[in-house]
Protein backbone atom coordinates (compact mmCIF):
# COMPACT_ATOMS: atom_id res chain seq x y z
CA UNK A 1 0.00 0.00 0.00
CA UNK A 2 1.08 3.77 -0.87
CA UNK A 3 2.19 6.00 1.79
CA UNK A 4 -1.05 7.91 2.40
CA UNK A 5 1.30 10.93 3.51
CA UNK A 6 2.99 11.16 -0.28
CA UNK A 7 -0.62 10.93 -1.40
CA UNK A 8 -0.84 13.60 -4.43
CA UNK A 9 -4.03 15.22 -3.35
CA UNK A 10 -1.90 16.62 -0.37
CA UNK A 11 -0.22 19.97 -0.96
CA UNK A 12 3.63 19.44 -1.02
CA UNK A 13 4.26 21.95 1.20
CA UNK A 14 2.38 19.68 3.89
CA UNK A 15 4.13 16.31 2.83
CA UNK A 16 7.61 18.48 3.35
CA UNK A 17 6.16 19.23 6.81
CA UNK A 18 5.44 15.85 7.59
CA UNK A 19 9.01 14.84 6.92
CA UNK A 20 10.30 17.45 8.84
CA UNK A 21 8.55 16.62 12.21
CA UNK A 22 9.42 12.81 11.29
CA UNK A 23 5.65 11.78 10.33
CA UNK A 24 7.41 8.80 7.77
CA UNK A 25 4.99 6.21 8.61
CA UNK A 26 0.64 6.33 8.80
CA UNK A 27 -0.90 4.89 11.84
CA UNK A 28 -4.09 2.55 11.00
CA UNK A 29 -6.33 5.81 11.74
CA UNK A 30 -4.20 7.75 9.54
CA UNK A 31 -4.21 5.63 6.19
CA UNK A 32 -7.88 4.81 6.55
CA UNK A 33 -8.96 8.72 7.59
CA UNK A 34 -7.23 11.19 5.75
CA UNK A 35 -7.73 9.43 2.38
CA UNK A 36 -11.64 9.92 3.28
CA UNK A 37 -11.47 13.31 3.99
CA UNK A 38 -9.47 13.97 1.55
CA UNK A 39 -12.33 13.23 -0.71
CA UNK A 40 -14.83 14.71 1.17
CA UNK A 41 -16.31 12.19 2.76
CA UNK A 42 -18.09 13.07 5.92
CA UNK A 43 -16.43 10.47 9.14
CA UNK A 44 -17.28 9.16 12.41
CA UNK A 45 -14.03 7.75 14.00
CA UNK A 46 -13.53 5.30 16.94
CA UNK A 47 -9.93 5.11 18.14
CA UNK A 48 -8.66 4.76 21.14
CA UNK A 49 -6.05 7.88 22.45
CA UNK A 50 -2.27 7.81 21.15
CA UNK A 51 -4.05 6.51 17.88
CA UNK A 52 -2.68 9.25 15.61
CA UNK A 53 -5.91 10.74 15.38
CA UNK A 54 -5.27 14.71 15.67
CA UNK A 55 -2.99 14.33 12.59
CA UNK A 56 -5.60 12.25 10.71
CA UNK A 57 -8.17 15.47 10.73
CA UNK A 58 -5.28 17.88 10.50
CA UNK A 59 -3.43 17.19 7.40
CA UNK A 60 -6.91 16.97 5.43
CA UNK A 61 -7.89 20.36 7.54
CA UNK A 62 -4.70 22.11 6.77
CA UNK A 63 -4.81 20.79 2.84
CA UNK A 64 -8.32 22.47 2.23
CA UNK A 65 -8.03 25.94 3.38
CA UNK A 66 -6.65 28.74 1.14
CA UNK A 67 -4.32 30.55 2.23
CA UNK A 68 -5.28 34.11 0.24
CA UNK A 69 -9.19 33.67 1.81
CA UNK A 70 -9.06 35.68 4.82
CA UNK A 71 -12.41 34.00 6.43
CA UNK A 72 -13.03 30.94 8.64
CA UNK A 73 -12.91 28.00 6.56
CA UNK A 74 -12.15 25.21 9.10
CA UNK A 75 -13.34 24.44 12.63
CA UNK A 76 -11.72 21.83 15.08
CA UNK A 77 -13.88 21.80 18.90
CA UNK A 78 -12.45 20.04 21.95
CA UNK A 79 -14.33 19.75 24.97
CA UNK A 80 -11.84 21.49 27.54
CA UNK A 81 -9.29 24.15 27.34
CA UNK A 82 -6.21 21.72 27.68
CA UNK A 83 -7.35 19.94 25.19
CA UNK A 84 -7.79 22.92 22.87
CA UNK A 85 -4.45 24.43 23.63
CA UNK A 86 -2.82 20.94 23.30
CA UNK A 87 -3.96 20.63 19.47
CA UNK A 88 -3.71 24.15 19.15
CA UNK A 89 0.17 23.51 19.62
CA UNK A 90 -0.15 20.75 17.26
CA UNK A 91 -1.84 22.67 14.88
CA UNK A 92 1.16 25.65 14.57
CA UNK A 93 3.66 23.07 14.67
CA UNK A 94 2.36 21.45 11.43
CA UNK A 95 2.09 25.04 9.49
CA UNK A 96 5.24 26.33 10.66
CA UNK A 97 7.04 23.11 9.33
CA UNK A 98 4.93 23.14 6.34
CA UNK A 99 5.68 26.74 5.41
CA UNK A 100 2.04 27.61 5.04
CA UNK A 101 0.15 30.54 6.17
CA UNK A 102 -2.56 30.10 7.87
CA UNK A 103 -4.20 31.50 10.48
CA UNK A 104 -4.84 29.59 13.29
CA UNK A 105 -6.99 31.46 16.44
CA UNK A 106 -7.23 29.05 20.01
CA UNK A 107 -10.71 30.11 21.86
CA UNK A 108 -10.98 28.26 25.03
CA UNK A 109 -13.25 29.39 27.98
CA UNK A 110 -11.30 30.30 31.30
CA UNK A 111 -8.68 32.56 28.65
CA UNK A 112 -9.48 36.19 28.96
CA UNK A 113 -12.39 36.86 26.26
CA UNK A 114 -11.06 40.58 25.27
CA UNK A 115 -8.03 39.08 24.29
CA UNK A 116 -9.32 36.96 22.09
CA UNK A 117 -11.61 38.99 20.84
CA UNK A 118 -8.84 41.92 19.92
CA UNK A 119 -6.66 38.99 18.10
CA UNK A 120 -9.62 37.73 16.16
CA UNK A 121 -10.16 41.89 15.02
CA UNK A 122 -6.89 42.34 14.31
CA UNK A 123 -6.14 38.92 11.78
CA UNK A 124 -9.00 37.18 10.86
CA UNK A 125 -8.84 33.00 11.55
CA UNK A 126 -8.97 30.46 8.77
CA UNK A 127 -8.56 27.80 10.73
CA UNK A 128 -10.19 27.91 14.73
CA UNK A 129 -9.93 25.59 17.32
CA UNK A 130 -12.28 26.19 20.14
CA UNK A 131 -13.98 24.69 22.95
CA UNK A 132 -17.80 24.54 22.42
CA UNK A 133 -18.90 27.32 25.10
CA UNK A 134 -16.53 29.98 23.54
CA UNK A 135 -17.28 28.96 19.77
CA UNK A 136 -20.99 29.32 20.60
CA UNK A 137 -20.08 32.78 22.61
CA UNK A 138 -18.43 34.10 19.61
CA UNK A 139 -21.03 32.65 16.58
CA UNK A 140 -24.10 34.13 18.39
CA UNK A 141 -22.50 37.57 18.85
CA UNK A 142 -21.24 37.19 15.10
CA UNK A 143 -17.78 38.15 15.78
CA UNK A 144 -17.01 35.97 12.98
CA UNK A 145 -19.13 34.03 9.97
CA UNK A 146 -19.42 30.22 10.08
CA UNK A 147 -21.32 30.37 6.61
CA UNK A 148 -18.12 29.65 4.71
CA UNK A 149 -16.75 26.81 6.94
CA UNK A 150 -15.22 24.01 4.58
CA UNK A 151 -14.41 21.20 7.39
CA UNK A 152 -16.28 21.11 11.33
CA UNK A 153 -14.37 18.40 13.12
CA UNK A 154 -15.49 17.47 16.95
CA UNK A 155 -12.75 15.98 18.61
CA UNK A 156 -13.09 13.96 21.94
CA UNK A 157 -16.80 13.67 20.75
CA UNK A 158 -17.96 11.35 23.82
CA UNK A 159 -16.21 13.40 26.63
CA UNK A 160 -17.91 16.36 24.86
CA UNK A 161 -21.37 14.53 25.36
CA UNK A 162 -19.99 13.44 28.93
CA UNK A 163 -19.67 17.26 29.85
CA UNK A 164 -23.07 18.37 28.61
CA UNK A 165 -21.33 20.86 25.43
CA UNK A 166 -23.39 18.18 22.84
CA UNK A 167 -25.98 21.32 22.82
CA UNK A 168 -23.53 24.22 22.11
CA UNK A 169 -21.71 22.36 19.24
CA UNK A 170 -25.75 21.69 17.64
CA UNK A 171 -26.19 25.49 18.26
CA UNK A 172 -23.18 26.07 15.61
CA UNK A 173 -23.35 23.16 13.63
CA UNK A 174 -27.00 23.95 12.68
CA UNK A 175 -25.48 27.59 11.13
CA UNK A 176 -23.02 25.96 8.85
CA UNK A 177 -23.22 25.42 5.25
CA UNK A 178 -25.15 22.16 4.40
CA UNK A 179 -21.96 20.74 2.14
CA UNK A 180 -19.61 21.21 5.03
CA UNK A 181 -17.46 18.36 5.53
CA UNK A 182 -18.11 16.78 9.09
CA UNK A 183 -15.86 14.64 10.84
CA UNK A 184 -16.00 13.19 14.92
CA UNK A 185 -13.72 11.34 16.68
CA UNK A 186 -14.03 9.77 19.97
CA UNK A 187 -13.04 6.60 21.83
CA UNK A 188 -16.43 4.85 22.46
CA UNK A 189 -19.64 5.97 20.32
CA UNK A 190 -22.77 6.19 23.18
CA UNK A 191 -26.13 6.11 21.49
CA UNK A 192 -27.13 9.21 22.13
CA UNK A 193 -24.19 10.47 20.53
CA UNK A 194 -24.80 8.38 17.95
CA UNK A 195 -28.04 9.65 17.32
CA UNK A 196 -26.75 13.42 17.12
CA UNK A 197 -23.84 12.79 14.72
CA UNK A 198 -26.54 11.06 12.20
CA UNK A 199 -28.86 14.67 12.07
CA UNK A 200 -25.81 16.19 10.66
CA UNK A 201 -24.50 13.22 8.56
CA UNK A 202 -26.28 10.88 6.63
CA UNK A 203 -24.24 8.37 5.25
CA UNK A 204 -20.75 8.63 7.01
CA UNK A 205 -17.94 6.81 6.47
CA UNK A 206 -17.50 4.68 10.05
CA UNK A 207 -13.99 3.82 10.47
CA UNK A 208 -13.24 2.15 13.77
CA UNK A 209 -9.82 1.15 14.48
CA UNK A 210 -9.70 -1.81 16.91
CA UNK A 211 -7.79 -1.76 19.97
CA UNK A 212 -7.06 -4.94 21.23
CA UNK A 213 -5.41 -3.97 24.10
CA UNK A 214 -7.31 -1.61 26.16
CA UNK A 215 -4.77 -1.42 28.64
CA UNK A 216 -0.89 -1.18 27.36
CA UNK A 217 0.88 -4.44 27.92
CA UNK A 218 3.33 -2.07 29.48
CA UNK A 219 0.78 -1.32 32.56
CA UNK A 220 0.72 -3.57 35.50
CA UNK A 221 -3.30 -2.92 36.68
CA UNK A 222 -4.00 -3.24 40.10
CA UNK A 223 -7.29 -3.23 41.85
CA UNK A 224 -7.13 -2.90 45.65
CA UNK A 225 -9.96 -3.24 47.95
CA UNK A 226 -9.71 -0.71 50.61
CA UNK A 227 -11.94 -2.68 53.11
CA UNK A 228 -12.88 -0.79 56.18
CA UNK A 229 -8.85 1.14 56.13
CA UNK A 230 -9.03 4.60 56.12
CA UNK A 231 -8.44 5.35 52.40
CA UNK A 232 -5.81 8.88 52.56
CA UNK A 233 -3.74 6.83 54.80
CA UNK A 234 -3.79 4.14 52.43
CA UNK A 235 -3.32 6.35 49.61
CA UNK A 236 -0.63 7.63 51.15
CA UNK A 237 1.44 4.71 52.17
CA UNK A 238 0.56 3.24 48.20
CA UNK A 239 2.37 7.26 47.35
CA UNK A 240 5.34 6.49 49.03
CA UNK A 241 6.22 3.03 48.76
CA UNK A 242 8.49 2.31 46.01
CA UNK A 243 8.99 5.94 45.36
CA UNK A 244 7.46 6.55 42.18
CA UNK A 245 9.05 9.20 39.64
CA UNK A 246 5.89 10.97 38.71
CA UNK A 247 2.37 9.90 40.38
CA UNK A 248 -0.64 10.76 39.11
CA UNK A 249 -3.78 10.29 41.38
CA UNK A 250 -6.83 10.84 39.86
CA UNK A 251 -10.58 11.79 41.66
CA UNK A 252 -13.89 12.20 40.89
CA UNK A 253 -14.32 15.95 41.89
CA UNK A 254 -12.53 19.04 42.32
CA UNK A 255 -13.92 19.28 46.13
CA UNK A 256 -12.53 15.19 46.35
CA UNK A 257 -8.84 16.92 44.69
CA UNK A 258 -9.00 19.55 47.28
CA UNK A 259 -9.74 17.31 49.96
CA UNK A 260 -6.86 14.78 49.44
CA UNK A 261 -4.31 17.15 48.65
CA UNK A 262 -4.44 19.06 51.88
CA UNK A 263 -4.31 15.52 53.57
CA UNK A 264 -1.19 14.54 51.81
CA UNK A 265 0.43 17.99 52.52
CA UNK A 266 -0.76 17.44 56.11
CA UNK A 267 2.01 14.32 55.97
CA UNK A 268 4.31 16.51 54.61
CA UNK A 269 4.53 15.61 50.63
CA UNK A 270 4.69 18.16 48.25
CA UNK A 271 1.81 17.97 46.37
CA UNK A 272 0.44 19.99 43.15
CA UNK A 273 -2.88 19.67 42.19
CA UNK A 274 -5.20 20.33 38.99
CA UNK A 275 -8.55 20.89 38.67
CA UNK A 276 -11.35 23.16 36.70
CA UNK A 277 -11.46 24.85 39.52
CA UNK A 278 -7.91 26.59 39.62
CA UNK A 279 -7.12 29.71 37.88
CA UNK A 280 -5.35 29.07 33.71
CA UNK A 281 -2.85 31.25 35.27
CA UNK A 282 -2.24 28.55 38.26
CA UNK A 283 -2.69 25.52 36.08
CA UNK A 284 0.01 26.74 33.85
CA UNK A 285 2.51 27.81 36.44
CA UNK A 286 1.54 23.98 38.12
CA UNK A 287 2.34 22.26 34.99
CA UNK A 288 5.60 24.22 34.54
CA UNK A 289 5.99 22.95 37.49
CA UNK A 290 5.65 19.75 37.38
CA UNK A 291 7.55 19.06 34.15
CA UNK A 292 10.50 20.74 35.75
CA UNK A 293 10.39 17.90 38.13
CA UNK A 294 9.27 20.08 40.87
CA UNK A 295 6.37 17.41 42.46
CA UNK A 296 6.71 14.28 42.53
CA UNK A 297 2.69 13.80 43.22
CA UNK A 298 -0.23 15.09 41.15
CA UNK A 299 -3.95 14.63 42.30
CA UNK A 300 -6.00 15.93 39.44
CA UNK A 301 -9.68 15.72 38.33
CA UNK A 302 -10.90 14.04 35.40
CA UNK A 303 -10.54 16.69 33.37
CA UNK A 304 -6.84 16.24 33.33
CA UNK A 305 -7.10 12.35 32.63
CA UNK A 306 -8.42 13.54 29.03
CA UNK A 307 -7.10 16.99 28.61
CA UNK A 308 -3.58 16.93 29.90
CA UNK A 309 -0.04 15.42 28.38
CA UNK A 310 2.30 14.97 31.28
CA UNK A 311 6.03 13.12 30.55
CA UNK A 312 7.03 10.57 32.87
CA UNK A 313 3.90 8.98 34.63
CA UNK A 314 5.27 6.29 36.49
CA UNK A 315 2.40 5.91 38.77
CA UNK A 316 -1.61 6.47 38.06
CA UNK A 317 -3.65 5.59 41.25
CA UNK A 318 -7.67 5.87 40.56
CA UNK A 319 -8.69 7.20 44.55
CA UNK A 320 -12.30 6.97 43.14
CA UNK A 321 -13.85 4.70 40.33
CA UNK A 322 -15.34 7.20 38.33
CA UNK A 323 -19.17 7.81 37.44
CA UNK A 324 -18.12 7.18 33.50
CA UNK A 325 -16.37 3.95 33.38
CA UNK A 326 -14.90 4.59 30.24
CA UNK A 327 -12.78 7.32 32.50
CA UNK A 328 -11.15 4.92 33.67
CA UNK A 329 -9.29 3.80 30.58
CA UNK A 330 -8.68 7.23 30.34
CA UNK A 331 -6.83 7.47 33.62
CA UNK A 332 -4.68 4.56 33.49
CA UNK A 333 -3.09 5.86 29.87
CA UNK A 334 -1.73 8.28 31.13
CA UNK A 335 1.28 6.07 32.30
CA UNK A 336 3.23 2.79 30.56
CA UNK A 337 3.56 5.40 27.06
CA UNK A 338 5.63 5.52 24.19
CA UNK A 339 6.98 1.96 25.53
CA UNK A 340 8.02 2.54 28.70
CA UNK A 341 6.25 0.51 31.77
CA UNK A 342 4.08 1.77 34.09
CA UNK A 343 1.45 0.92 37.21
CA UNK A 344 -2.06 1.92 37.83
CA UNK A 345 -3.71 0.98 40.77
CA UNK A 346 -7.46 1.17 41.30
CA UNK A 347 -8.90 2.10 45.29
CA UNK A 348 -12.09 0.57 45.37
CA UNK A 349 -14.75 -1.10 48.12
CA UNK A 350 -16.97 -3.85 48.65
CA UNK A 351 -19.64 -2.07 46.84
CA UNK A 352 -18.03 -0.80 44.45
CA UNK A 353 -18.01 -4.92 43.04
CA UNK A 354 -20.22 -4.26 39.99
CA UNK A 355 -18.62 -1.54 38.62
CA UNK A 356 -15.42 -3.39 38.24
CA UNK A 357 -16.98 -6.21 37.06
CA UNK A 358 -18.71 -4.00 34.37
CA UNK A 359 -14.97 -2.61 33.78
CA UNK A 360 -13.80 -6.50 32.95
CA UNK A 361 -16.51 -6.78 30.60
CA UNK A 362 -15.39 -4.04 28.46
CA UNK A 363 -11.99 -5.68 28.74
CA UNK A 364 -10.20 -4.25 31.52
CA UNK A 365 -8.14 -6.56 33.14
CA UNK A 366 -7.01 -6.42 36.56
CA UNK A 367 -4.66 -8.16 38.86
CA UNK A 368 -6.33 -8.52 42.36
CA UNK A 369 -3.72 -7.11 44.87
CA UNK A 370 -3.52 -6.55 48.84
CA UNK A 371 -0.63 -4.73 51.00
CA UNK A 372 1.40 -6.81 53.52
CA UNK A 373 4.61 -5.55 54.91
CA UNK A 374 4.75 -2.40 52.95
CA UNK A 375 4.60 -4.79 49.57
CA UNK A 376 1.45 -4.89 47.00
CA UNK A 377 1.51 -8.93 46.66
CA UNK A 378 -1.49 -10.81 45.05
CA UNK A 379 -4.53 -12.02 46.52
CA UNK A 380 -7.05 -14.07 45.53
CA UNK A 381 -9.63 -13.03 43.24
CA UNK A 382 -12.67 -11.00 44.88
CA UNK A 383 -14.89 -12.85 42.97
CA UNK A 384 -14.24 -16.02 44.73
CA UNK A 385 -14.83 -15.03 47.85
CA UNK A 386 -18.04 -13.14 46.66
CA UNK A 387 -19.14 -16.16 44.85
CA UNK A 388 -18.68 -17.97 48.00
CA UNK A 389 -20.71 -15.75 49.82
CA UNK A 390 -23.54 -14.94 47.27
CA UNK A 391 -25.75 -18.19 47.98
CA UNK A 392 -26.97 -17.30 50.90
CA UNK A 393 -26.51 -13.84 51.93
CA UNK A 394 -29.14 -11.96 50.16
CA UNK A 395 -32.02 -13.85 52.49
CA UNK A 396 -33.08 -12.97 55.29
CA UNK A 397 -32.71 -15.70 58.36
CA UNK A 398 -36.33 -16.72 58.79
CA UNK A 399 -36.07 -17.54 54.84
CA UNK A 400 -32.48 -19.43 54.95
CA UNK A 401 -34.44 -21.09 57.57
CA UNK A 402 -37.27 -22.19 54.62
CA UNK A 403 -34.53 -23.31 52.19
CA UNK A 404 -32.89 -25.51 54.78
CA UNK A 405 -36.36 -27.06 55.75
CA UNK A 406 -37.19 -27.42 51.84
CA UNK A 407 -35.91 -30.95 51.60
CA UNK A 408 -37.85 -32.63 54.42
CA UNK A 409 -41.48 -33.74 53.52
CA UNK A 410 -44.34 -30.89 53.56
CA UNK A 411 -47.95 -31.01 52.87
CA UNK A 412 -48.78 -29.81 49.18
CA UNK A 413 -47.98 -26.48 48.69
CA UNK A 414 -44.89 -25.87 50.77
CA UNK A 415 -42.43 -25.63 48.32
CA UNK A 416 -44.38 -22.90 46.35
CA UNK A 417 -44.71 -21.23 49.51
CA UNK A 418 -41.12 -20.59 50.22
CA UNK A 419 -41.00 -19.69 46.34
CA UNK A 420 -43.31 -16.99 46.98
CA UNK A 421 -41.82 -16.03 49.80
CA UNK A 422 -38.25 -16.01 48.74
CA UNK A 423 -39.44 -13.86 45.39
CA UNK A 424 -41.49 -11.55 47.76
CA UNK A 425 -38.42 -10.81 49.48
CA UNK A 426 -36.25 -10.27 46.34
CA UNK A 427 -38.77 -7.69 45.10
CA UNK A 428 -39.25 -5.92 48.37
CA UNK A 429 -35.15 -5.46 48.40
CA UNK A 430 -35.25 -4.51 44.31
CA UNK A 431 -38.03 -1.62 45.75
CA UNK A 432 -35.90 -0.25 48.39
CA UNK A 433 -32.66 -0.45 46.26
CA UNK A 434 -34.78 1.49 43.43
CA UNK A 435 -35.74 4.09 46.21
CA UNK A 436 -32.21 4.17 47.25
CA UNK A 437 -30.69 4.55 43.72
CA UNK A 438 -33.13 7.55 42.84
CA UNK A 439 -32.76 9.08 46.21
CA UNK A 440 -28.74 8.65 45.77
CA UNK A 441 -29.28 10.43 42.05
CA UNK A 442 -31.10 13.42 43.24
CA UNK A 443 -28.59 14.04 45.81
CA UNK A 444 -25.57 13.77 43.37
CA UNK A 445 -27.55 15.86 40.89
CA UNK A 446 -28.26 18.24 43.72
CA UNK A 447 -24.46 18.55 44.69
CA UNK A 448 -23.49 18.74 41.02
CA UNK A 449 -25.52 22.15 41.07
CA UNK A 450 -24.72 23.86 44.26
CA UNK A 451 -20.92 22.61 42.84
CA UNK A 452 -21.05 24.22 39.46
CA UNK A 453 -19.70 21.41 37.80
């Protein structure tokens, strides 16, 4: 097969840039999605990250706009300002090497609006990468026209659904010309999202690249039931055992973040931490920071497991198991890269048993580990022992009392009896646990709210 990145559709200026930042060789997302956009076929991508994705979109991006149009004639959206700035970055370093110029503009919410509004004024964009809330900001107020827009490419589509921007980016796409070239890429296709991406494209070309390996063969994955341990100290003795180089601990929350990294600063470690909640000015000056080698521990949000690139994970520790599983995967990529091993470890409680399990069946493997003497060594699977346990300790002890009883000889009837009984009791637990789950919803929608997430 041809290398799709000598492909004569693609300006030569562009192939020279490719060379020059040592792009030699496609990936599998590469070869199969630039030669679709290329010919202007609309796409719906599923690959997993690290794929080679962001230079799948961007060489066919970059090859369609004209460089003597000075209006918008490209659109890339990613669902948090890291994310934006990080292909941003990518973005320049592609032009510059290429020789072309284009204008590139980064619009990202939490960067100070005026600025970006005086930069747009002064140079108008051809190309813009934005996150959702901003792009929407700056369409409505028409500080620029979408009506000329060549390419609209969502990137990160799911986490974009995950964090509730689905409705901004259906705000703009419904303004766009109706031959626009749409692409989205995201690691797992939910059917809701699904659902959207088909109003805007019709008969897209689906290209999903498999990935066999969910988690790098480079990762050891542990899973480690906390029990009834206090889980900071835990945490904290998992922190500093071994001495990891980097260590990355991931939570659900920025008030969860908050929370553990004044405990571990309480024991003395030097901690940074990053979170939506922190100002771009801080979260810049922390990741300096970090990459400098300044902390050796990091307890972040999930916003960073997607949106942020930091070198030298040796260490990802999951203090909470997310509410979106797929976070997960998320999480433990950012360590074991570009070959090098790595360790995850996953905190989790008795409870917490079905989610995991619901993790293994989308092909997460873990190794079931316990500490003894200041050592992670292996344990026995907690399915055995919950197996073991299962048979009997979901009935109450008047109805163990029935099943025990069942084999002896009853008058006619008896056996349905405890049936009926036994169900009875099954359904009055399924009620309560249905009252608990909705009453355990409201309140996590109500502290979602008063939390401004």
């Amino acid at each position: 097969m041809n290398n799709i990145f000598t492909d004569s559709r693609i300006r030569p200026e562009l192939q020279a840039g490719l060379k020059k930042i040592h792009f030699d060789k496609p990936t599998k997302v590469q070869e199969e999605v630039i030669p679709a956009m290329l010919s202007n076929q609309n796409v719906v991508v599923q690959a997993a990250t690290g794929s080679g994705k962001t230079h799948a979109y961007l060489v066919p991006v970059l090859n369609k706009i004209d460089e003597n149009s000075d209006y918008v004639q490209a659109i890339i959206t990613a669902p948090s300002r890291e994310l934006a700035d990080q292909l941003y970055k990518v973005a320049r370093q592609l032009r510059d090497n290429s020789g072309l110029d284009i204008s590139i503009e980064h619009l990202a919410g939490g960067v100070d609006r005026e600025r970006q509004l005086e930069k747009i004024q002064n140079k108008k964009p051809q190309l813009i990468i934005a996150t959702p809330g901003r792009l929407l900001d700056f369409v409505e107020k028409k500080i620029f026209s979408v009506d000329q827009v060549k390419v609209f490419v969502i990137d990160e589509a799911d986490m974009t659904l995950d964090m509730g921007f689905l409705a901004d980016i259906d705000k703009v796409a419904s303004k766009l010309p109706k031959d626009v070239l749409f692409a989205a890429f995201s690691a797992t296709i939910p059917v809701k999202l699904s659902n959207f991406l088909r109003k805007y494209m019709a008969h897209p070309d689906e290209i999903i690249i498999d990935n066999p390996a969910i988690i790098a063969p480079t990762i050891k994955n542990d899973l480690l039931d906390v029990g009834s341990k206090d889980k900071k100290r835990v945490l904290q003795e998992l922190l500093t055992m071994g001495q990891p180089y980097l260590a990355l601990v991931f939570a659900n929350t920025k008030q969860k973040v908050d929370e553990i990294t004044d405990y571990l600063q309480s024991q003395g470690m030097k901690v940074a931490k990053i979170h939506g909640g922190i100002t771009e000015r801080e979260r810049k000056r922390t990741l300096r920071q970090v990459e400098q080698g300044q902390f050796q521990y990091v307890v972040a949000s999930d916003l960073a497991a997607r949106g942020l690139d930091i070198d030298g994970v040796s260490l990802v520790i999951n203090y909470e198991v997310p509410r979106d599983l797929e976070f997960v995967i998320h999480r433990i990529g950012r360590t074991g890269r570009n070959g090098l091993s790595g360790h995850a470890i996953t905190l989790m409680r008795e409870e917490e048993m079905g989610r995991i399990e619901e993790l293994e069946k989308m092909g997460v493997h873990f190794d079931f580990v316990e500490i003894k003497n200041g050592e992670l060594v292996p344990r026995k699977h907690y399915r055995r022992r919950d197996n073991r346990q299962s048979k009997n300790r979901k009935l109450d002890t008047k109805l163990v009392g029935y099943v025990k009883k069942e084999k002896r000889k009853r008058k006619p009837g008896y056996k349905k009896k405890i049936k009926r009984a036994i169900a009875e009791d099954n359904r009055q637990k399924r009620k309560l646990e249905q009252r608990h789950e909705i009453r355990k919803a409201k309140r996590q929608r109500k502290r979602r709210r008063e939390q401004g997430r």
